[in-house]
Every structure is written in C-alpha cells, then in structure tokens.
Protein backbone atom coordinates (compact mmCIF):
# COMPACT_ATOMS: atom_id res chain seq x y z
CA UNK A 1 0.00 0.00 0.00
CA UNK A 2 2.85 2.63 0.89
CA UNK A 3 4.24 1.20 -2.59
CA UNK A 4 1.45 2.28 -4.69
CA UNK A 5 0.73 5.49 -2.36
CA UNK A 6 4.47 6.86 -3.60
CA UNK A 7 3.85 6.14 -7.04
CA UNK A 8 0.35 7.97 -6.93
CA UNK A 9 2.24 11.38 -7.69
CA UNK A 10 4.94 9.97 -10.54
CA UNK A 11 1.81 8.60 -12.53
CA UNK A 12 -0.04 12.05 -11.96
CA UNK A 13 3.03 14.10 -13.50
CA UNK A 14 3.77 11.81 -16.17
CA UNK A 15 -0.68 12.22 -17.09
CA UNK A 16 0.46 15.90 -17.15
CA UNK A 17 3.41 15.48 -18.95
CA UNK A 18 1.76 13.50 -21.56
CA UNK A 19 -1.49 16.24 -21.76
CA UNK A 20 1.18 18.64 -21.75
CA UNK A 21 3.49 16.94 -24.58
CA UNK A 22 0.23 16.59 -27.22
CA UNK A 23 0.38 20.51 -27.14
CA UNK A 24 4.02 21.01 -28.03
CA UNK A 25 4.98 21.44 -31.30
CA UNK A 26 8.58 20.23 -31.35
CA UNK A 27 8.77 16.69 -29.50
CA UNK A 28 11.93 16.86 -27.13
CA UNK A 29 12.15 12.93 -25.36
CA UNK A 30 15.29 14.29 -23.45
CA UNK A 31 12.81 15.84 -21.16
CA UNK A 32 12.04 13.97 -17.49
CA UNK A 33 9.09 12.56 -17.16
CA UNK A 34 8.80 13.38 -13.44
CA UNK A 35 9.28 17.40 -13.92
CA UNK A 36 6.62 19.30 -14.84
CA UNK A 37 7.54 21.67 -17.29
CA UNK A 38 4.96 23.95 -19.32
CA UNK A 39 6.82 24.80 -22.24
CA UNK A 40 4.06 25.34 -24.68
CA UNK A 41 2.01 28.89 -24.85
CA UNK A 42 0.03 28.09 -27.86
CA UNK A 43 -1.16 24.59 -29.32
CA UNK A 44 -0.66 22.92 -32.81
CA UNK A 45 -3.55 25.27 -34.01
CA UNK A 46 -1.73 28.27 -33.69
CA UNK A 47 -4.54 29.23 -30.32
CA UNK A 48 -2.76 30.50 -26.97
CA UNK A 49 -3.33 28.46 -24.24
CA UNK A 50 -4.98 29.16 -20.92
CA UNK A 51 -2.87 30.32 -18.18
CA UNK A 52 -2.13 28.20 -15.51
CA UNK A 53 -4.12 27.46 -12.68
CA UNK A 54 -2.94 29.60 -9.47
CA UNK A 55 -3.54 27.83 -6.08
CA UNK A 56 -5.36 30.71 -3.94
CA UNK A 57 -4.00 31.52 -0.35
CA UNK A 58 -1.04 29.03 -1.05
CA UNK A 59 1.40 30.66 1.41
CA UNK A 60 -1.67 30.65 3.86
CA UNK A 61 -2.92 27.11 3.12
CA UNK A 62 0.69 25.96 3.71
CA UNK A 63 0.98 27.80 7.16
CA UNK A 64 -2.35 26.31 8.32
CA UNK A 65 -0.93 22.94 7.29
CA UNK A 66 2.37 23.39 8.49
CA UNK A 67 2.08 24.68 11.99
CA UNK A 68 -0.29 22.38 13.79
CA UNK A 69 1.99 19.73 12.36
CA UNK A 70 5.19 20.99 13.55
CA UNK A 71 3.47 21.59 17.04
CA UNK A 72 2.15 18.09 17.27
CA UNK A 73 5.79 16.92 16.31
CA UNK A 74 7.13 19.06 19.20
CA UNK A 75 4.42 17.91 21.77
CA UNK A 76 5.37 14.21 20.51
CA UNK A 77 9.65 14.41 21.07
CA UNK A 78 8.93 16.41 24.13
CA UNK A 79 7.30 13.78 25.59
CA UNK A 80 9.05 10.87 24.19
CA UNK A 81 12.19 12.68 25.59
CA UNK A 82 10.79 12.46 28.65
CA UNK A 83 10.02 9.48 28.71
CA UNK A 84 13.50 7.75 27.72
CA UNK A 85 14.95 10.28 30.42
CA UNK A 86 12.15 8.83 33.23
CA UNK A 87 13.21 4.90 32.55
CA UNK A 88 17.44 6.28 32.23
CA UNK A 89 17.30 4.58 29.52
CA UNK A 90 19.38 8.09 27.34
CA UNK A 91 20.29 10.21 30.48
CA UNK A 92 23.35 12.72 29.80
CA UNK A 93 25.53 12.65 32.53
CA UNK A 94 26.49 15.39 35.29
CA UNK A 95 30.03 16.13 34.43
CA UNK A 96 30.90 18.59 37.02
CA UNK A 97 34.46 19.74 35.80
CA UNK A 98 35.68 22.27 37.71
CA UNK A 99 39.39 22.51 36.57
C-alpha cells in the first residue's frame, strides 16, 4: 500500500506530462518525465493556451498545514524525551568539571 501510495504522484506528473506533450509542437524525449515543465504557450492550431491554474491563499494554506503539524511533532519528542529520560534509559551525565 505505501508502494502504490508513492507512485500515486509519478503517474499524476507523467498524465500531465503527456497532456502537456500533445500541445508542443517540437517533440523533445530528453525531457524527465517526473518534472513538470509547461513549455508550450500556444497549441498545434496556432490558439494560446490558458494560463495556468494559481492555487489561492497558497502561502496561507501551507501555514495552516504546516504549523499544527510541527506543534504536534514538538508535543510528541517532548514527551518521548521524557520518557526515555524517566526509565534512564538516554540520560546525559552530570560532568561537574571544575578545573
């Protein structure tokens, strides 16, 4: 399952890549199929394309994403920290050098 759940976005951009390769004019197959490159601005018809679609908020959706998560991750070590220290099982010693 975690197989096929990592290869869910390489057979997204190479759908993309394809869509986006029908459009070119000039057929380049030195080009990855994992990046996803819009090189074309008009199709074979001579018609401009659309622009591209612009995520709104992105910098905000990514904050609201990002935060909780890194909080929960800090609440999580904290406590596993803790815990290792309670059972001295990873306890840094005292070194009181006083030289």
């Amino acid at each position: 399952m975690a197989t096929s759940l990592l290869r869910l976005p390489l057979r997204l951009s190479m759908k993309n890549t394809a869509a986006m390769s029908r459009n070119t004019i000039s057929k380049t197959p030195n080009i990855s199929k994992t990046t996803q490159i819009r090189t074309a601005v008009s199709s074979a018809s001579g018609a401009i394309l659309p622009k591209p679609e612009k995520t709104p908020f992105g910098l905000t959706r990514m904050t609201i994403v990002v935060v909780p998560f890194l909080y929960v991750g800090t609440l999580i070590s904290k406590n596993f920290a803790a815990l290792l220290e309670e059972h001295d099982i990873f306890v840094p010693e005292d070194d009181d050098d006083d030289d």
